[in-house]
C-alpha atoms as a PDB file:
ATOM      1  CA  UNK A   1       0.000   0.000   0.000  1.00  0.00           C
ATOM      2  CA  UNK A   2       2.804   2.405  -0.181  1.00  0.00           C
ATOM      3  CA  UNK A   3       3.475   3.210   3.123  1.00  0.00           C
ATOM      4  CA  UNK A   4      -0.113   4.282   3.551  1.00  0.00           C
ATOM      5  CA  UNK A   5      -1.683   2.182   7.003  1.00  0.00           C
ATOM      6  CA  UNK A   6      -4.825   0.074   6.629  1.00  0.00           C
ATOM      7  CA  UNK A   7      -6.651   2.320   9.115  1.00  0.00           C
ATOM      8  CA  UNK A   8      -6.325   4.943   6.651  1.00  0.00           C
ATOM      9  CA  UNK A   9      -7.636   3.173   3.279  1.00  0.00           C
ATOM     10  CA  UNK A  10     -10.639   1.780   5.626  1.00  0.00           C
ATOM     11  CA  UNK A  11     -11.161   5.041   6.836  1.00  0.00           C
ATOM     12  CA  UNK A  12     -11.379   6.709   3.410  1.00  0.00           C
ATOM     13  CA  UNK A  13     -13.367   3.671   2.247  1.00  0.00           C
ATOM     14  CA  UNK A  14     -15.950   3.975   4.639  1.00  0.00           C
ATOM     15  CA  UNK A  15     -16.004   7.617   3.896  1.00  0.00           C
ATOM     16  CA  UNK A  16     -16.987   6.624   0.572  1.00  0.00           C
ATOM     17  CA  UNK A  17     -19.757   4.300   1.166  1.00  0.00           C
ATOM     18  CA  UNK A  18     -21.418   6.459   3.857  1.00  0.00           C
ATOM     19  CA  UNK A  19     -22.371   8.483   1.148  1.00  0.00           C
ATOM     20  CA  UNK A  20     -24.480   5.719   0.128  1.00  0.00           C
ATOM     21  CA  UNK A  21     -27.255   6.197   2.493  1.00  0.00           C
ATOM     22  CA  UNK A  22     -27.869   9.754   1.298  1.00  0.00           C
ATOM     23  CA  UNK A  23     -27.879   8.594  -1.989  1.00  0.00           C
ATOM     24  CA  UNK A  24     -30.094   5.832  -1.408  1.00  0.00           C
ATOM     25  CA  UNK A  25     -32.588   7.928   0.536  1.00  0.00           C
ATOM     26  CA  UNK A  26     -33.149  10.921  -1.696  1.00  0.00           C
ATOM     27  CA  UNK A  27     -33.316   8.270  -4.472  1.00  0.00           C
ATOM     28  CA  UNK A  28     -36.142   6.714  -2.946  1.00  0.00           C
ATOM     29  CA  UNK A  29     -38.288   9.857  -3.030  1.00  0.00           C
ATOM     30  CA  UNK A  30     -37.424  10.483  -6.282  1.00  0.00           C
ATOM     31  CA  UNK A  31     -38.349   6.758  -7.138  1.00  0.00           C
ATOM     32  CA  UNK A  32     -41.908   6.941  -5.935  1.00  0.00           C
ATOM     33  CA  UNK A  33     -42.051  10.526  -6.909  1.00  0.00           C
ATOM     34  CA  UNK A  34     -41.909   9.201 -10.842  1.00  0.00           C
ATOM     35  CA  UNK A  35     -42.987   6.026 -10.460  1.00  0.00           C
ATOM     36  CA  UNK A  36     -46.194   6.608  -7.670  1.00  0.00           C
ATOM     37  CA  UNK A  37     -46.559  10.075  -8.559  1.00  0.00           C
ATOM     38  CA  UNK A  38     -45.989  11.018  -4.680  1.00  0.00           C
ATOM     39  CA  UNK A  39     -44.865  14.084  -5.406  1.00  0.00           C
ATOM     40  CA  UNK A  40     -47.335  15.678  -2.737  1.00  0.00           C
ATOM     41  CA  UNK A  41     -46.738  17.458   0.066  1.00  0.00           C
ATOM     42  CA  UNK A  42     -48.860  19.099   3.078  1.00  0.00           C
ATOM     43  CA  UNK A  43     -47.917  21.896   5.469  1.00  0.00           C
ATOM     44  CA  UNK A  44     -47.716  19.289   8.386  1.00  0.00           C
ATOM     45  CA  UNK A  45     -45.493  17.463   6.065  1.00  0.00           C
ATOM     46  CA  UNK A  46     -43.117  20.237   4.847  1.00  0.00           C
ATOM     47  CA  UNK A  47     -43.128  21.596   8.652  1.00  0.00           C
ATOM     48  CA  UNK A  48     -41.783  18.661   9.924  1.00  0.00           C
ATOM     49  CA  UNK A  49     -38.915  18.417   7.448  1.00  0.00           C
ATOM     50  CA  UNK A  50     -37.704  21.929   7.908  1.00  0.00           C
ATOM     51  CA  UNK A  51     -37.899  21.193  11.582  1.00  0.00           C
ATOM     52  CA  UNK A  52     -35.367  17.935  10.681  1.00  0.00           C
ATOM     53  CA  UNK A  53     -33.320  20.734   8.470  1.00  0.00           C
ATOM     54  CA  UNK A  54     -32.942  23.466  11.264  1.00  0.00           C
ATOM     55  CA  UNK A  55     -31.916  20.291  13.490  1.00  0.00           C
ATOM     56  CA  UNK A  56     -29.222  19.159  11.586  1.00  0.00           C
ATOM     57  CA  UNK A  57     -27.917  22.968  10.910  1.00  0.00           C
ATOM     58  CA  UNK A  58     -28.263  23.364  14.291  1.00  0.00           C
ATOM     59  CA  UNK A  59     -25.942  19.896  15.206  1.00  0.00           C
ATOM     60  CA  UNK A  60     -23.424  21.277  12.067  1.00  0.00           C
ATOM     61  CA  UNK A  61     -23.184  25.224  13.684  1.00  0.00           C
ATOM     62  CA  UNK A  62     -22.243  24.106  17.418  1.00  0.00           C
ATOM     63  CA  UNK A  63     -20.029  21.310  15.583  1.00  0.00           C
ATOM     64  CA  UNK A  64     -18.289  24.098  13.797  1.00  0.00           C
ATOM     65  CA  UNK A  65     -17.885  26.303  16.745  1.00  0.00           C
ATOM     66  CA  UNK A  66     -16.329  23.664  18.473  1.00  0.00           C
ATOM     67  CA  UNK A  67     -14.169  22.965  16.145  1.00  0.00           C
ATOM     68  CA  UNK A  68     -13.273  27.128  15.871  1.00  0.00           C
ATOM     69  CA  UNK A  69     -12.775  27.106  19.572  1.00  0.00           C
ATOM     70  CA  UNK A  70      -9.893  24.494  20.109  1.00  0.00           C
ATOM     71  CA  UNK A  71      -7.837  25.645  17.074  1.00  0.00           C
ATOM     72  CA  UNK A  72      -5.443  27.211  18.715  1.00  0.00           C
ATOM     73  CA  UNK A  73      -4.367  23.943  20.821  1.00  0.00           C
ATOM     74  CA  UNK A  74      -0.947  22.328  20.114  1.00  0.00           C
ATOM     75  CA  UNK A  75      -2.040  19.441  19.827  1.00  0.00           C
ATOM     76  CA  UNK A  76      -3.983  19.587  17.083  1.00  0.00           C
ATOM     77  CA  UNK A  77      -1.476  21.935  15.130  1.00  0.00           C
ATOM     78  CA  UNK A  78       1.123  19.686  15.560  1.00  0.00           C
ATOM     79  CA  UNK A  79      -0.385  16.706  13.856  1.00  0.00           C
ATOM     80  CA  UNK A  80      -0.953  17.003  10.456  1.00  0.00           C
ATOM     81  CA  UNK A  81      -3.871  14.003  10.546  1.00  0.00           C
ATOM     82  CA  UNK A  82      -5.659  15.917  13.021  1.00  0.00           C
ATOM     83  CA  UNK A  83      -5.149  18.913  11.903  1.00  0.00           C
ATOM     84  CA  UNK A  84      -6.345  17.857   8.102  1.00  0.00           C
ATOM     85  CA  UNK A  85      -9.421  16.040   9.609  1.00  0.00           C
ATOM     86  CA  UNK A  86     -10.184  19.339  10.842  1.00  0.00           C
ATOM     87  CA  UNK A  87     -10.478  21.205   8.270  1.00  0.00           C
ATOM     88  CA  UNK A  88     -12.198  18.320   5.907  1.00  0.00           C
ATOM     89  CA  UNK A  89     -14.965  18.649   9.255  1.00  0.00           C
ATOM     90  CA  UNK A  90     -15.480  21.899   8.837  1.00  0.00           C
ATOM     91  CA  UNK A  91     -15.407  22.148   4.914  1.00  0.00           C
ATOM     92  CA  UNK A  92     -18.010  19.640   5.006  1.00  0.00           C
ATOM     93  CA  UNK A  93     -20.201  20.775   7.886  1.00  0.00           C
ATOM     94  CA  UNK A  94     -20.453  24.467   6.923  1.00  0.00           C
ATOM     95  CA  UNK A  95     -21.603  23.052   3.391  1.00  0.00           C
ATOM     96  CA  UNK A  96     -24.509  20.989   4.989  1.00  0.00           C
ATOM     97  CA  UNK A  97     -25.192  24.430   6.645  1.00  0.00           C
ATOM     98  CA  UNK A  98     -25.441  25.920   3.038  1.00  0.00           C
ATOM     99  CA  UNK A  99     -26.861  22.987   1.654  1.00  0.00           C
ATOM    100  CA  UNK A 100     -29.624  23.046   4.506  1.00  0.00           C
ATOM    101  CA  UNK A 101     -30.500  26.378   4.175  1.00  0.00           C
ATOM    102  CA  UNK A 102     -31.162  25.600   0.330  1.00  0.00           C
ATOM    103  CA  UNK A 103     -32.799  22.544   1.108  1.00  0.00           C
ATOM    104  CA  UNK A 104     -35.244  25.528   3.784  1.00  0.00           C
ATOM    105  CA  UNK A 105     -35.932  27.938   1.126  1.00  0.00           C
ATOM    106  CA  UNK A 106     -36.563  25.235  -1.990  1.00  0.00           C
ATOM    107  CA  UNK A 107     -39.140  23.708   0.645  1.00  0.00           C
ATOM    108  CA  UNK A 108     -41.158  27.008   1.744  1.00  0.00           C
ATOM    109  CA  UNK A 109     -41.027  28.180  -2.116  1.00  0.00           C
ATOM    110  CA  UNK A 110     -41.768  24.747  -3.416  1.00  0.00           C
ATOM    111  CA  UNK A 111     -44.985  24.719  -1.146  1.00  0.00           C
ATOM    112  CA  UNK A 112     -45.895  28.277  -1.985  1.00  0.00           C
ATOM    113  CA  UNK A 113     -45.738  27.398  -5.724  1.00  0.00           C
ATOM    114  CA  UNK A 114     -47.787  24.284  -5.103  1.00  0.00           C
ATOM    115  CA  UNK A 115     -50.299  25.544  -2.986  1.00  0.00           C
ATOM    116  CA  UNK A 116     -50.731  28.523  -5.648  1.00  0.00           C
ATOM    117  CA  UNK A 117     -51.374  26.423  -8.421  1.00  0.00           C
ATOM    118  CA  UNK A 118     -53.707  23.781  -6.378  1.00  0.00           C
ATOM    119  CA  UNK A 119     -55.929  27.511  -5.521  1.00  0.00           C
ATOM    120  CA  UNK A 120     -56.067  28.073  -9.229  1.00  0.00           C
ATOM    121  CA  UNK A 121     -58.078  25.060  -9.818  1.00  0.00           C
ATOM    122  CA  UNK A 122     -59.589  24.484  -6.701  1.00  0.00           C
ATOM    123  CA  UNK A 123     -60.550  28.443  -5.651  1.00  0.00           C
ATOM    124  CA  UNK A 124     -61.829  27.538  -2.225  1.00  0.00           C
ATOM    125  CA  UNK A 125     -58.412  25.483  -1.197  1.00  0.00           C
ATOM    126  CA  UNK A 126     -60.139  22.586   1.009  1.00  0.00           C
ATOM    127  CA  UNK A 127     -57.574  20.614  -0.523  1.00  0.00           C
ATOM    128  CA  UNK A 128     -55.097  19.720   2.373  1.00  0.00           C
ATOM    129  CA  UNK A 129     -52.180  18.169   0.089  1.00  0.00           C
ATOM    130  CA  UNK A 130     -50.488  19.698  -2.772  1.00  0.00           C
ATOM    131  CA  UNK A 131     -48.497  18.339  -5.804  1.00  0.00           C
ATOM    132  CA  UNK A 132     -44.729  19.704  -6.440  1.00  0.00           C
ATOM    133  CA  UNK A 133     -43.465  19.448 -10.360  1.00  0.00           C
ATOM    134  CA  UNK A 134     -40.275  17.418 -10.268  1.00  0.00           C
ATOM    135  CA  UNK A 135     -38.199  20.636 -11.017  1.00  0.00           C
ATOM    136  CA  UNK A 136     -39.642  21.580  -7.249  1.00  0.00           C
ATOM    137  CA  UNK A 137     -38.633  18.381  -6.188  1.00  0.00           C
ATOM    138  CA  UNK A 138     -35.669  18.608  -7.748  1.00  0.00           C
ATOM    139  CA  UNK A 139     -34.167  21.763  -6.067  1.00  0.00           C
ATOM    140  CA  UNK A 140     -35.518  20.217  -2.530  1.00  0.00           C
ATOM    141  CA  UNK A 141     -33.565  16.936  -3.013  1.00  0.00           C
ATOM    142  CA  UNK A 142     -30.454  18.051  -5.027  1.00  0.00           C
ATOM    143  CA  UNK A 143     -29.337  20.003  -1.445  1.00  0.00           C
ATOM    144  CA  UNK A 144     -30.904  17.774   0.261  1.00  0.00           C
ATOM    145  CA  UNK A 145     -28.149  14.708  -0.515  1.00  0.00           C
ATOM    146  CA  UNK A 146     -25.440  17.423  -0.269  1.00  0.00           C
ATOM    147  CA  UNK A 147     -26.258  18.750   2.852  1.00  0.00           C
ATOM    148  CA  UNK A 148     -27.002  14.864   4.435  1.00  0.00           C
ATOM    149  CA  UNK A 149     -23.295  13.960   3.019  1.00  0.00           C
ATOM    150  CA  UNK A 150     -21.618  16.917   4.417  1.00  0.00           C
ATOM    151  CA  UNK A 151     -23.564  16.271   7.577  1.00  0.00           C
ATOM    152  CA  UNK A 152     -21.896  12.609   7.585  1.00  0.00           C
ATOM    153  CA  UNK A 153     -18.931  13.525   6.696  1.00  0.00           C
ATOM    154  CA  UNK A 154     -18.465  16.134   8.891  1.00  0.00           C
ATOM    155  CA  UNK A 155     -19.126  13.790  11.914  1.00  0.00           C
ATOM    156  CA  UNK A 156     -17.088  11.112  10.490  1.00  0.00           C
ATOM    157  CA  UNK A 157     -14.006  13.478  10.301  1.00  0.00           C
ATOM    158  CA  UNK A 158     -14.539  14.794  13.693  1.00  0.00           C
ATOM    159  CA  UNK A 159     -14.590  10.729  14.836  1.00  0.00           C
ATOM    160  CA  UNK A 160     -11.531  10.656  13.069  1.00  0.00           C
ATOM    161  CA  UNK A 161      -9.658  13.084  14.881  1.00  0.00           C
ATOM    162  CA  UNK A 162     -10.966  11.504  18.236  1.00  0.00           C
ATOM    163  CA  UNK A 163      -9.663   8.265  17.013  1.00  0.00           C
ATOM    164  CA  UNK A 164      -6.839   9.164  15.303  1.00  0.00           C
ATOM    165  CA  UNK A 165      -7.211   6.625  12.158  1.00  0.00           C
END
């Protein structure tokens, strides 16, 4: 392996297929958005996954700050693994912030749209569930698998320093 330790290539493999489950998950509402048509989406619904959002930006911010807040220590400018897991954490955690707050806005706009076009037709809006286009969809889950793999990744860095692997 070239001098490189086993640790290190499972590490970075690992890294790799964590990013599977984000994958995986925003594929499957993609899947049944195309293939079931569930592209539809309530204000209960869209609540409760901006709520999950703000959480994880929330988990990523007072990551980051901890992070910012023991830079200064020796040891982790002295050793160039931690030191490089460090910043890979943060990279990674202050793009799930971005990515989050995309994943916020393409949510609350993606309703707004919806909801706009379901008055059109139906002018007295007792319908309680409204259908996103898959461009909507689209700009919700695009983020939405960056800002879950940055969230991973972020934490599995942070393990890493921790560990030391």
């Amino acid at each position: 392996m070239n001098g490189i330790p086993g640790w290190t290539c499972a590490f970075y493999v690992f890294v790799v297929g964590v990013t599977a489950l984000p994958l995986w998950f925003i594929y499957q509402y993609w899947d049944k958005a195309q293939k079931r048509n569930w592209r539809f989406i309530d204000i209960d619904s869209r609540d409760m996954y901006v709520d999950g959002v703000k959480t994880m930006i929330t988990a990523s911010g007072v990551a980051v700050a901890l992070l910012a807040s023991s830079a200064a220590g020796p040891a982790r400018t002295s050793n160039g693994l931690i030191a490089f897991s460090a910043k890979v954490a943060v990279i990674c955690l202050i793009s799930c912030v971005c990515s989050s707050l995309m994943v916020i806005f393409a949510l609350l706009r993606g309703y707004e749209s919806a909801r706009s076009r379901m008055l059109e037709q139906v002018p007295d809006g007792t319908a309680q569930q409204v259908d996103l286009t898959n461009t909507e969809l689209l700009w919700i889950l695009i983020p939405a698998f960056f800002g879950l793999t940055g969230f991973l990744w972020g934490f599995i860095f942070l393990a890493r320093i921790a560990f030391h692997f």
